[in-house]
N, C-alpha and C. Protein backbone atom coordinates (compact mmCIF):
# COMPACT_ATOMS: atom_id res chain seq x y z
N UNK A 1 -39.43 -76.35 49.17
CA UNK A 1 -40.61 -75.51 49.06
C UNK A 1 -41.78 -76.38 48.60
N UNK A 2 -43.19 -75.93 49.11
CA UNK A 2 -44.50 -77.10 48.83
C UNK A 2 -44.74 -76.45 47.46
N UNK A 3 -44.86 -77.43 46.68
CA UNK A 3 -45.67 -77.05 45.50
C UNK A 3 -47.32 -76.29 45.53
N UNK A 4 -47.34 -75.22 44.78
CA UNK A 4 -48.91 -74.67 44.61
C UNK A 4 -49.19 -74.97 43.78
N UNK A 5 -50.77 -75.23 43.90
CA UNK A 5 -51.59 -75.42 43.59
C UNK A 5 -52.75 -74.91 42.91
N UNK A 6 -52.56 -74.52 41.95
CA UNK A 6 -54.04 -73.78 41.28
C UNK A 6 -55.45 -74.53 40.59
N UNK A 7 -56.40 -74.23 40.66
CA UNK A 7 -57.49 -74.75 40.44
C UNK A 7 -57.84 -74.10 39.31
N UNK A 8 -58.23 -75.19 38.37
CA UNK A 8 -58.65 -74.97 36.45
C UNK A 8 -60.20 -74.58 36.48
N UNK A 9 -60.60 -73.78 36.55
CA UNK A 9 -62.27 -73.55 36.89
C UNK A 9 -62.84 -74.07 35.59
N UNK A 10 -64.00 -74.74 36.09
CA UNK A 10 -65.28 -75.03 35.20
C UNK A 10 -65.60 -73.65 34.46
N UNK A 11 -64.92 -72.88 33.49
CA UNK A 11 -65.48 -71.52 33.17
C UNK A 11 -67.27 -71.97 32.14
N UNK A 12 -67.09 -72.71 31.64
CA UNK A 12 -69.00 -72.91 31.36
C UNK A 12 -69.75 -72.99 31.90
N UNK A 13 -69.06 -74.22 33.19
CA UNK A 13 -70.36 -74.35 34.03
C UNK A 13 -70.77 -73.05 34.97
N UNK A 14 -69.54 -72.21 35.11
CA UNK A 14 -69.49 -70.78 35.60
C UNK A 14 -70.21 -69.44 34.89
N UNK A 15 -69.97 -69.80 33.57
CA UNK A 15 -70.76 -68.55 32.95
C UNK A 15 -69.39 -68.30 32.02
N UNK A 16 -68.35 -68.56 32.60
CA UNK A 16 -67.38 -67.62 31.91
C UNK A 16 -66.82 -67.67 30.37
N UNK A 17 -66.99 -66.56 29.39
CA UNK A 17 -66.39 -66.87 28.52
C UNK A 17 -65.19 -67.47 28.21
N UNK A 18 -64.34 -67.60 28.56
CA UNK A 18 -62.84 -68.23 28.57
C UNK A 18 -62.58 -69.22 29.78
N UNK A 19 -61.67 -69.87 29.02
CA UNK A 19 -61.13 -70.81 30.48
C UNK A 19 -60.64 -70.03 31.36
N UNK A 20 -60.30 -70.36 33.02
CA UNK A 20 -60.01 -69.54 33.98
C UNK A 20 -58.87 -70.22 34.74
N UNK A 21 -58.46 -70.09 35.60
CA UNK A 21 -57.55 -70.49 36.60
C UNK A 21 -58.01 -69.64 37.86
N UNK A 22 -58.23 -70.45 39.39
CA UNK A 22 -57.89 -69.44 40.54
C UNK A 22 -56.61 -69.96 41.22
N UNK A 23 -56.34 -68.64 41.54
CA UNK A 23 -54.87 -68.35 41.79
C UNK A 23 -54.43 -68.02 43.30
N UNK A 24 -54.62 -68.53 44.03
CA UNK A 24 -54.69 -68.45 45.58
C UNK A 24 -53.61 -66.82 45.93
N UNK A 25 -53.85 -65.73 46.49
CA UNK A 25 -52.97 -64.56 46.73
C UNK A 25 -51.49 -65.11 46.92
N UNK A 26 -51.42 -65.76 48.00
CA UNK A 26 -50.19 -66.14 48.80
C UNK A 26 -49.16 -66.63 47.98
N UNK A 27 -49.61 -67.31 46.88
CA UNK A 27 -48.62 -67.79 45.97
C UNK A 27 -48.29 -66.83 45.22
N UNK A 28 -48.35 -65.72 45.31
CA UNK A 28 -48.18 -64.43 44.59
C UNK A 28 -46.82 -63.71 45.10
N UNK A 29 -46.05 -62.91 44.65
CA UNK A 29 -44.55 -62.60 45.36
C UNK A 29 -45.22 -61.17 46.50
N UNK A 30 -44.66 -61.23 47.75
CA UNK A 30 -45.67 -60.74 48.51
C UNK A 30 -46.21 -59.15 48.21
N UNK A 31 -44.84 -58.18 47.80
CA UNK A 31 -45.33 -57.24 46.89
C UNK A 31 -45.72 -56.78 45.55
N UNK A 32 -46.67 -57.86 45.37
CA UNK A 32 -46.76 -57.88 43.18
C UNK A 32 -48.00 -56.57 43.32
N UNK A 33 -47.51 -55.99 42.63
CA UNK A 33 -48.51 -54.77 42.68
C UNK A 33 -49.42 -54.54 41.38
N UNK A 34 -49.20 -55.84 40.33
CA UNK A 34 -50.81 -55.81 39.56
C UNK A 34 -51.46 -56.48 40.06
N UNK A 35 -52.05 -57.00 41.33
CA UNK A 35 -53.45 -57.52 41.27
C UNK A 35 -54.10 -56.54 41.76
N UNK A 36 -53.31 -54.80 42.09
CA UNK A 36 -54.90 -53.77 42.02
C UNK A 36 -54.89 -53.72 40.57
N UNK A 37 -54.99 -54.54 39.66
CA UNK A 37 -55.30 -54.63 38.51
C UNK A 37 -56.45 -54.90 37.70
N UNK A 38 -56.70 -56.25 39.23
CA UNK A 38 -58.02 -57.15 38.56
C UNK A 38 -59.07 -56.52 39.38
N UNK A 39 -60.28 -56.56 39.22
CA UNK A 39 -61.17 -56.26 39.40
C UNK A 39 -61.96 -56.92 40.76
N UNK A 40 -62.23 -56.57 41.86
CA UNK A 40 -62.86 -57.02 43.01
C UNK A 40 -64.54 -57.82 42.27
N UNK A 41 -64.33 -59.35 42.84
CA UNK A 41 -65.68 -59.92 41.85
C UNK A 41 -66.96 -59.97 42.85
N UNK A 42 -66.86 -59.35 43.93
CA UNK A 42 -68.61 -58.86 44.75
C UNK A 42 -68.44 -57.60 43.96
N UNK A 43 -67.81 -56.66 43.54
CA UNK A 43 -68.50 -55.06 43.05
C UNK A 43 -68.46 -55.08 41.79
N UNK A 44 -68.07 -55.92 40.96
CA UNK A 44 -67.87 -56.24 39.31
C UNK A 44 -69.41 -55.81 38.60
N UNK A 45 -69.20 -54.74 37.74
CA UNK A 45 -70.69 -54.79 36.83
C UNK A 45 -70.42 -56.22 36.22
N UNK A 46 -71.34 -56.76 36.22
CA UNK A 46 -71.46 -57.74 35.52
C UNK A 46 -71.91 -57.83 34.12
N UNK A 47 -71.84 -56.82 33.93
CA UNK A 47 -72.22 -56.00 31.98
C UNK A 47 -70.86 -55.25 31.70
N UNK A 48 -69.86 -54.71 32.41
CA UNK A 48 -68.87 -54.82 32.00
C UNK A 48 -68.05 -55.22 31.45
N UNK A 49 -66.82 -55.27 30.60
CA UNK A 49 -66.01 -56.57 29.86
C UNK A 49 -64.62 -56.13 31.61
N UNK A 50 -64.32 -57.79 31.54
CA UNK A 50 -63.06 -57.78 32.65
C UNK A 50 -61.88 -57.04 32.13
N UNK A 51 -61.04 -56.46 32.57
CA UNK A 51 -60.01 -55.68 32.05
C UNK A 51 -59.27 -56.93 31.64
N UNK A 52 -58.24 -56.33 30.72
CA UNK A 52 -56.79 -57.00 30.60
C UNK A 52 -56.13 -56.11 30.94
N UNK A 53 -55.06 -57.23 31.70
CA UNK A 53 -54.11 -57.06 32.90
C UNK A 53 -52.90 -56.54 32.32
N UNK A 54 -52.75 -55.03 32.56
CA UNK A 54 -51.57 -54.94 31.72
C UNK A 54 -49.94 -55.43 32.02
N UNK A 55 -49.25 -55.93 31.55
CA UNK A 55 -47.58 -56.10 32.27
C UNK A 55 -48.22 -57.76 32.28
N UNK A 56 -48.82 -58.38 32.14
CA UNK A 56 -48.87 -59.68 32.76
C UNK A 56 -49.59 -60.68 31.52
N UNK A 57 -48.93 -61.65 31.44
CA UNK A 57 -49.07 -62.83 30.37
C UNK A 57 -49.03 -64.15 31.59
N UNK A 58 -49.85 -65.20 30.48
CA UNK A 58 -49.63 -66.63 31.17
C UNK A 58 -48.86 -67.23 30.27
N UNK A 59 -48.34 -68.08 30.67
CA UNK A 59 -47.62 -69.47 29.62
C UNK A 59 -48.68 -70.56 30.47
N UNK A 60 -49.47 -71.57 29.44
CA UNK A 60 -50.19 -72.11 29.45
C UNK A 60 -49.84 -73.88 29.05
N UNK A 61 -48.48 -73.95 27.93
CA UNK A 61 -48.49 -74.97 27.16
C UNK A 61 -48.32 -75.88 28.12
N UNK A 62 -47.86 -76.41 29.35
CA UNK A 62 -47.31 -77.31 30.04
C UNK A 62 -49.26 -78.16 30.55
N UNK A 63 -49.49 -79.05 30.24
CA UNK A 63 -50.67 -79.46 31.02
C UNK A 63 -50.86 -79.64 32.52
N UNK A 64 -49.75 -79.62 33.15
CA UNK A 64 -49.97 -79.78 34.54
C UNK A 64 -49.60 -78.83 35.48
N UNK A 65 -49.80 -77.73 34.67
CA UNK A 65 -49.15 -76.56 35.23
C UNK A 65 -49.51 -75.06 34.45
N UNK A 66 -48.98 -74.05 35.02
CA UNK A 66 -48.72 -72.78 33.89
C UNK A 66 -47.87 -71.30 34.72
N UNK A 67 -47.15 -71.15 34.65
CA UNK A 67 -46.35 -69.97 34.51
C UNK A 67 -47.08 -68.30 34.66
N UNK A 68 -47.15 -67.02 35.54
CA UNK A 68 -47.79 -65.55 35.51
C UNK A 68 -46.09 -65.55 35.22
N UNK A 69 -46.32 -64.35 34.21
CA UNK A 69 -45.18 -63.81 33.61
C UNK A 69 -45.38 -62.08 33.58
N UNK A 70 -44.38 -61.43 34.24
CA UNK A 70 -44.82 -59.84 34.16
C UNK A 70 -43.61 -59.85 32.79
N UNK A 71 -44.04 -58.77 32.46
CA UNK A 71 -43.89 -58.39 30.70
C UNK A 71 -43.56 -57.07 30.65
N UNK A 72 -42.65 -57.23 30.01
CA UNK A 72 -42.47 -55.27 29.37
C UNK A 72 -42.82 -54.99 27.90
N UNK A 73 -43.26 -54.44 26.94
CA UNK A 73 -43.39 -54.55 25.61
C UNK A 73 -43.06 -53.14 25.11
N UNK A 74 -42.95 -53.11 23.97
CA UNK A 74 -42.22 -52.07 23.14
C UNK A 74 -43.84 -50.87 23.01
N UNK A 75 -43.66 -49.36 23.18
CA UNK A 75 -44.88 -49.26 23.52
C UNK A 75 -45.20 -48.09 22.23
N UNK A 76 -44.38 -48.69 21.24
CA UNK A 76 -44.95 -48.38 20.01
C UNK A 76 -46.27 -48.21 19.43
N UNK A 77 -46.57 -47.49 18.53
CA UNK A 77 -48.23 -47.25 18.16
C UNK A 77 -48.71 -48.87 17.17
N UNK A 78 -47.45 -48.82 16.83
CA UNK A 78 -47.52 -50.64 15.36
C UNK A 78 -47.79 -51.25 16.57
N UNK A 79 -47.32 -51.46 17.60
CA UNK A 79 -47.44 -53.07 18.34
C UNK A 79 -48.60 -52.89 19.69
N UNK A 80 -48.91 -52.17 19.79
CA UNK A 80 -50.00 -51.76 20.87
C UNK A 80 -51.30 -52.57 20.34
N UNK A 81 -51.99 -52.58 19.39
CA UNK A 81 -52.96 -53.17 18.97
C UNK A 81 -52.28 -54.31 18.37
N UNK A 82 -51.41 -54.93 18.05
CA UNK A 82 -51.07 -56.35 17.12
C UNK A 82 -51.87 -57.07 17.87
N UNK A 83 -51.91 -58.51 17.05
CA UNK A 83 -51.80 -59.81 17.96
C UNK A 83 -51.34 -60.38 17.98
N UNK A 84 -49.90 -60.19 17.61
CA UNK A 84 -48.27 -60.38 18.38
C UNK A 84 -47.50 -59.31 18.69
N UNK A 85 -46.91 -59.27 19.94
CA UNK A 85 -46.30 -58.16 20.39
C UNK A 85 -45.26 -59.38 21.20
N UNK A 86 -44.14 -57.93 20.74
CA UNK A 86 -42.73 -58.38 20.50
C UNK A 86 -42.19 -58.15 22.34
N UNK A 87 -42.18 -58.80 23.37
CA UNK A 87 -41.94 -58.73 24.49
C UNK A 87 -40.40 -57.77 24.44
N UNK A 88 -39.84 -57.22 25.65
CA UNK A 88 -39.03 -56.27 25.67
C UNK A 88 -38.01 -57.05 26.66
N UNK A 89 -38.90 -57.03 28.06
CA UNK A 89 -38.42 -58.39 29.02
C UNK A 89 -39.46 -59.24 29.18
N UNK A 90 -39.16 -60.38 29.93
CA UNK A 90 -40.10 -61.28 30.83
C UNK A 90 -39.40 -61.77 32.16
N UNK A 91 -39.99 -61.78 32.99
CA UNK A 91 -39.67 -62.53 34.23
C UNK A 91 -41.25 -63.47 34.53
N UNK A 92 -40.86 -64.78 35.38
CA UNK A 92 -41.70 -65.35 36.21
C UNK A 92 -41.84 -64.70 37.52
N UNK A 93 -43.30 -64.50 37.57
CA UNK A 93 -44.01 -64.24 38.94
C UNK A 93 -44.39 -65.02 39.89
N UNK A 94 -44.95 -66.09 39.25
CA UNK A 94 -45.73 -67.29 39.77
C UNK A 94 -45.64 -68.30 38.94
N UNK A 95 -45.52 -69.15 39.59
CA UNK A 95 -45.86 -70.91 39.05
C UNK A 95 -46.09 -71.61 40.12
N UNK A 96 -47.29 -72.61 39.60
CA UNK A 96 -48.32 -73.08 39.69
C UNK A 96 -48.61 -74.25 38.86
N UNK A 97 -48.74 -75.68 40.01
CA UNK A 97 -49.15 -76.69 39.10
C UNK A 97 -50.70 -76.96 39.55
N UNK A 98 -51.62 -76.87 38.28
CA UNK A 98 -53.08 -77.92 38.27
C UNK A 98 -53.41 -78.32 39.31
N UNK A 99 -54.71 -78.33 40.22
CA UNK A 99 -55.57 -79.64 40.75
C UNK A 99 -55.54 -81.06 39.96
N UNK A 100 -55.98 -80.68 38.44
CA UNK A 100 -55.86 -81.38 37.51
C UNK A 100 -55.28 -81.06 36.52
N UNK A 101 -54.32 -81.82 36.10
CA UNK A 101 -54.02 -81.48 34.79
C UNK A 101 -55.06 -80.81 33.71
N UNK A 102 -54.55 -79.91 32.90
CA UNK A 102 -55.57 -79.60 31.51
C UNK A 102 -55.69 -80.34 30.41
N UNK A 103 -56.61 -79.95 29.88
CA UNK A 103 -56.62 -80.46 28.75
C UNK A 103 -56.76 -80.82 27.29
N UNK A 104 -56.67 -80.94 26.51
CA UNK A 104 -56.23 -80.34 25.05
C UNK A 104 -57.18 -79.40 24.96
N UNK A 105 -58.34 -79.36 24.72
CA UNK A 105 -59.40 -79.08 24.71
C UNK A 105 -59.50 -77.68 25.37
N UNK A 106 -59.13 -77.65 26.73
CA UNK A 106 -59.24 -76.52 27.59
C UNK A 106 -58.01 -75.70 26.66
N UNK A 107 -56.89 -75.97 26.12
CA UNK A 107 -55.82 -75.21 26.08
C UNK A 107 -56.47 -74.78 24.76
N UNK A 108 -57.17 -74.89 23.79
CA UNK A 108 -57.15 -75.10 22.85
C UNK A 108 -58.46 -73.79 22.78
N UNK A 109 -59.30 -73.58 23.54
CA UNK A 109 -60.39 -72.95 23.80
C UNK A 109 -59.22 -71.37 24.35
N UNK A 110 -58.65 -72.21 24.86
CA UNK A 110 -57.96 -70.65 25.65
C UNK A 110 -57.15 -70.23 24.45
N UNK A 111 -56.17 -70.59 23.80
CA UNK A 111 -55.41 -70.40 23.01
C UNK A 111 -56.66 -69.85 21.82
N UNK A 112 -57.52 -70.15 21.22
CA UNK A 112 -58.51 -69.70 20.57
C UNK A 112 -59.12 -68.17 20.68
N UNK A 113 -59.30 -67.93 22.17
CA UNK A 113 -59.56 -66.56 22.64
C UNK A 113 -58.28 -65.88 22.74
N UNK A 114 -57.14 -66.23 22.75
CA UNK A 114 -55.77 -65.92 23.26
C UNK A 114 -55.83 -65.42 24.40
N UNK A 115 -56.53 -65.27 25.08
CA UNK A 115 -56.95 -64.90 26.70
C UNK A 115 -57.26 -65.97 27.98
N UNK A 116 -56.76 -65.77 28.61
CA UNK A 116 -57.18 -66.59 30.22
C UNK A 116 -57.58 -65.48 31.30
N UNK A 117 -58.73 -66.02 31.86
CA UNK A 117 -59.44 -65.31 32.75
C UNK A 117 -58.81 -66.21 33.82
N UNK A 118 -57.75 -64.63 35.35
CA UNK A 118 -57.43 -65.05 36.59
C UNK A 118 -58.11 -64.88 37.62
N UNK A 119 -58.67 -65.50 38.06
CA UNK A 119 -59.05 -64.80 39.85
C UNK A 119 -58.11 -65.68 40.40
N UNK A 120 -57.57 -64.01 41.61
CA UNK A 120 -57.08 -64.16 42.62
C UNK A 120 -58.04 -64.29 43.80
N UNK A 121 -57.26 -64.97 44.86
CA UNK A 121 -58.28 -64.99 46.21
C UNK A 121 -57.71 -65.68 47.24
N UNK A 122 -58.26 -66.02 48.05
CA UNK A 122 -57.85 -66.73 49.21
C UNK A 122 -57.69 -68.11 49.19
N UNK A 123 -56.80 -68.57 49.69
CA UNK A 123 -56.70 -70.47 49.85
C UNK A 123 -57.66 -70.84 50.33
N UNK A 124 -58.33 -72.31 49.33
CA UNK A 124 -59.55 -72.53 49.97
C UNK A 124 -59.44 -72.83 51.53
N UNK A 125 -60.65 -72.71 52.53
CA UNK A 125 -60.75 -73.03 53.68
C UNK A 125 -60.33 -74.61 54.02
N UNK A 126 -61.00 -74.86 53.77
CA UNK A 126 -61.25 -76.85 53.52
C UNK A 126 -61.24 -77.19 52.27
N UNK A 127 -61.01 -78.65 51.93
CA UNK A 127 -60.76 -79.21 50.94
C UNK A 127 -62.01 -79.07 49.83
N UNK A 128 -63.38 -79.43 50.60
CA UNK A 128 -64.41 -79.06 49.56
C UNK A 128 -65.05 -77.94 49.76
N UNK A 129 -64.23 -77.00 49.57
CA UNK A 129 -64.50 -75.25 49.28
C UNK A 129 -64.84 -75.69 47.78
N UNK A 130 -65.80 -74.94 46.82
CA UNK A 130 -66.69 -75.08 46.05
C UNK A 130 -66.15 -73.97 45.12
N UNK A 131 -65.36 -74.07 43.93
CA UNK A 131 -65.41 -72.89 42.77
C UNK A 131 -66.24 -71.82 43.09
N UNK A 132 -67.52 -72.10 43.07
CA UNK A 132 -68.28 -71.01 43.19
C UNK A 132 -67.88 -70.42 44.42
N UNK A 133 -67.62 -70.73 45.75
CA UNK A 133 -67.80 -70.28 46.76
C UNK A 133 -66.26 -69.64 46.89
N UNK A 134 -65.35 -70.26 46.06
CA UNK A 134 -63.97 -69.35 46.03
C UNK A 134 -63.91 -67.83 45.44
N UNK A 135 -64.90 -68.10 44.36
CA UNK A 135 -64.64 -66.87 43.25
C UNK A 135 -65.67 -65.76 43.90
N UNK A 136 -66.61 -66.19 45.36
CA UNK A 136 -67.35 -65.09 46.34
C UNK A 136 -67.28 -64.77 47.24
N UNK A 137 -65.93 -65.26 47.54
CA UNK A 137 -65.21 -65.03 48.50
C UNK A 137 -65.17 -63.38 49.01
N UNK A 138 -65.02 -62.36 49.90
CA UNK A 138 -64.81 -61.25 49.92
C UNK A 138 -63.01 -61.26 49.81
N UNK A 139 -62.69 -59.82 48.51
CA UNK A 139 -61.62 -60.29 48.29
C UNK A 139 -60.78 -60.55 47.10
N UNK A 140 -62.29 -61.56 46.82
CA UNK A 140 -61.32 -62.25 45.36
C UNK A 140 -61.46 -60.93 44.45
N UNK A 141 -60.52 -61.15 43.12
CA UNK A 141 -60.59 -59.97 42.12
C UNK A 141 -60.42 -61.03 40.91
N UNK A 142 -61.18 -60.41 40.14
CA UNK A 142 -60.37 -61.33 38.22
C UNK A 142 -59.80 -60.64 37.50
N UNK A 143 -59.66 -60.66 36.21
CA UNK A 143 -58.71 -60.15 35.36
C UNK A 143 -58.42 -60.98 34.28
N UNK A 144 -58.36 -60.56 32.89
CA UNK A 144 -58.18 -61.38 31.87
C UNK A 144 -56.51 -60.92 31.62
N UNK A 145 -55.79 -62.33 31.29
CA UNK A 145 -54.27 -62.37 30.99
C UNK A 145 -54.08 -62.41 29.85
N UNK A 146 -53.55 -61.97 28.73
CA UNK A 146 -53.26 -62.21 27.84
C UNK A 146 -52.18 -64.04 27.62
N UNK A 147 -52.09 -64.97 26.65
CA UNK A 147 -51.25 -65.65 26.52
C UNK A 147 -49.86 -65.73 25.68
N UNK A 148 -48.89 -66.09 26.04
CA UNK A 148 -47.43 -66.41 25.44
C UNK A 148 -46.99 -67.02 23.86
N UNK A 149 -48.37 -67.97 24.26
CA UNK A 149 -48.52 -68.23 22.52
C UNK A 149 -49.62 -68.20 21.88
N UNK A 150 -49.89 -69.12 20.72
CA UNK A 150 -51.05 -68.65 20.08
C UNK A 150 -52.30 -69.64 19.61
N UNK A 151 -51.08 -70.87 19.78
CA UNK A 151 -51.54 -72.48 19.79
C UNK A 151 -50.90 -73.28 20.47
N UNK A 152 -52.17 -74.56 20.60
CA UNK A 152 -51.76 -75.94 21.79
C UNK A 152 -50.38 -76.42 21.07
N UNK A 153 -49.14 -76.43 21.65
CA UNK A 153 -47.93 -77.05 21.14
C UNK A 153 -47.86 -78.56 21.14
């Protein structure tokens, strides 16, 4: 099987509060039915906050890579608001290695927000398809993931 490929977005030079990842559809299991989750990014208020994605976590710690994890959690009134919640199951959805590796820095910013911002979308066309021109794609959607841990390991 070819290894995928995900692209670490410039989220500053983008605007975005949090670090991001785009996540090409196809590498997705063909019926995953949270990405009507994320939000379509041509109709997005842009004064809106992005949802978090419910059922779905990243694992982030690996630098050349990271793990979509669907999640079950205990749906208790104590653990609904924590900021640790006690997983029930986990399975892998997706994995995905870097354009570039990450880096302390990036993990460290994400792990800080405990959030990663996903857009999904289409495989770029050509090689210098442009961040920007991925994430305006007709199509793409985002979505903020919650993360697995809490700090850079």
């Amino acid at each position: 099987m070819a290894e995928k490929y995900w692209l670490r977005l410039d989220h500053e030079g983008l605007g975005m509060p949090l670090p991001a990842v785009y996540v090409p559809t196809d590498h997705l299991p063909p019926k995953w039915p949270l990405k009507r989750r994320f939000v379509h990014v041509l109709n997005r208020d842009e004064n809106a906050d992005l949802p978090i994605v419910a059922g779905l976590a990243a694992d982030i710690a690996d630098p050349a890579g990271m793990q979509l994890l669907a999640v079950e959690t205990a749906t208790s009134g104590a653990q609904r608001h924590a900021a640790v919640v006690t997983a029930s199951s986990v399975t892998t959805l997706a994995t995905g290695r870097y354009t570039e590796p990450s880096t302390r820095v990036w993990r460290e910013q994400a792990y800080a927000g405990r959030l990663l911002i996903v857009v999904l979308g289409r495989p770029p066309v050509h090689a210098s398809t442009t961040p920007l021109e991925l994430l305006f794609t007709p199509g793409s959607r985002m979505g903020v993931v919650p993360l697995v841990a809490n700090q850079v390991p």
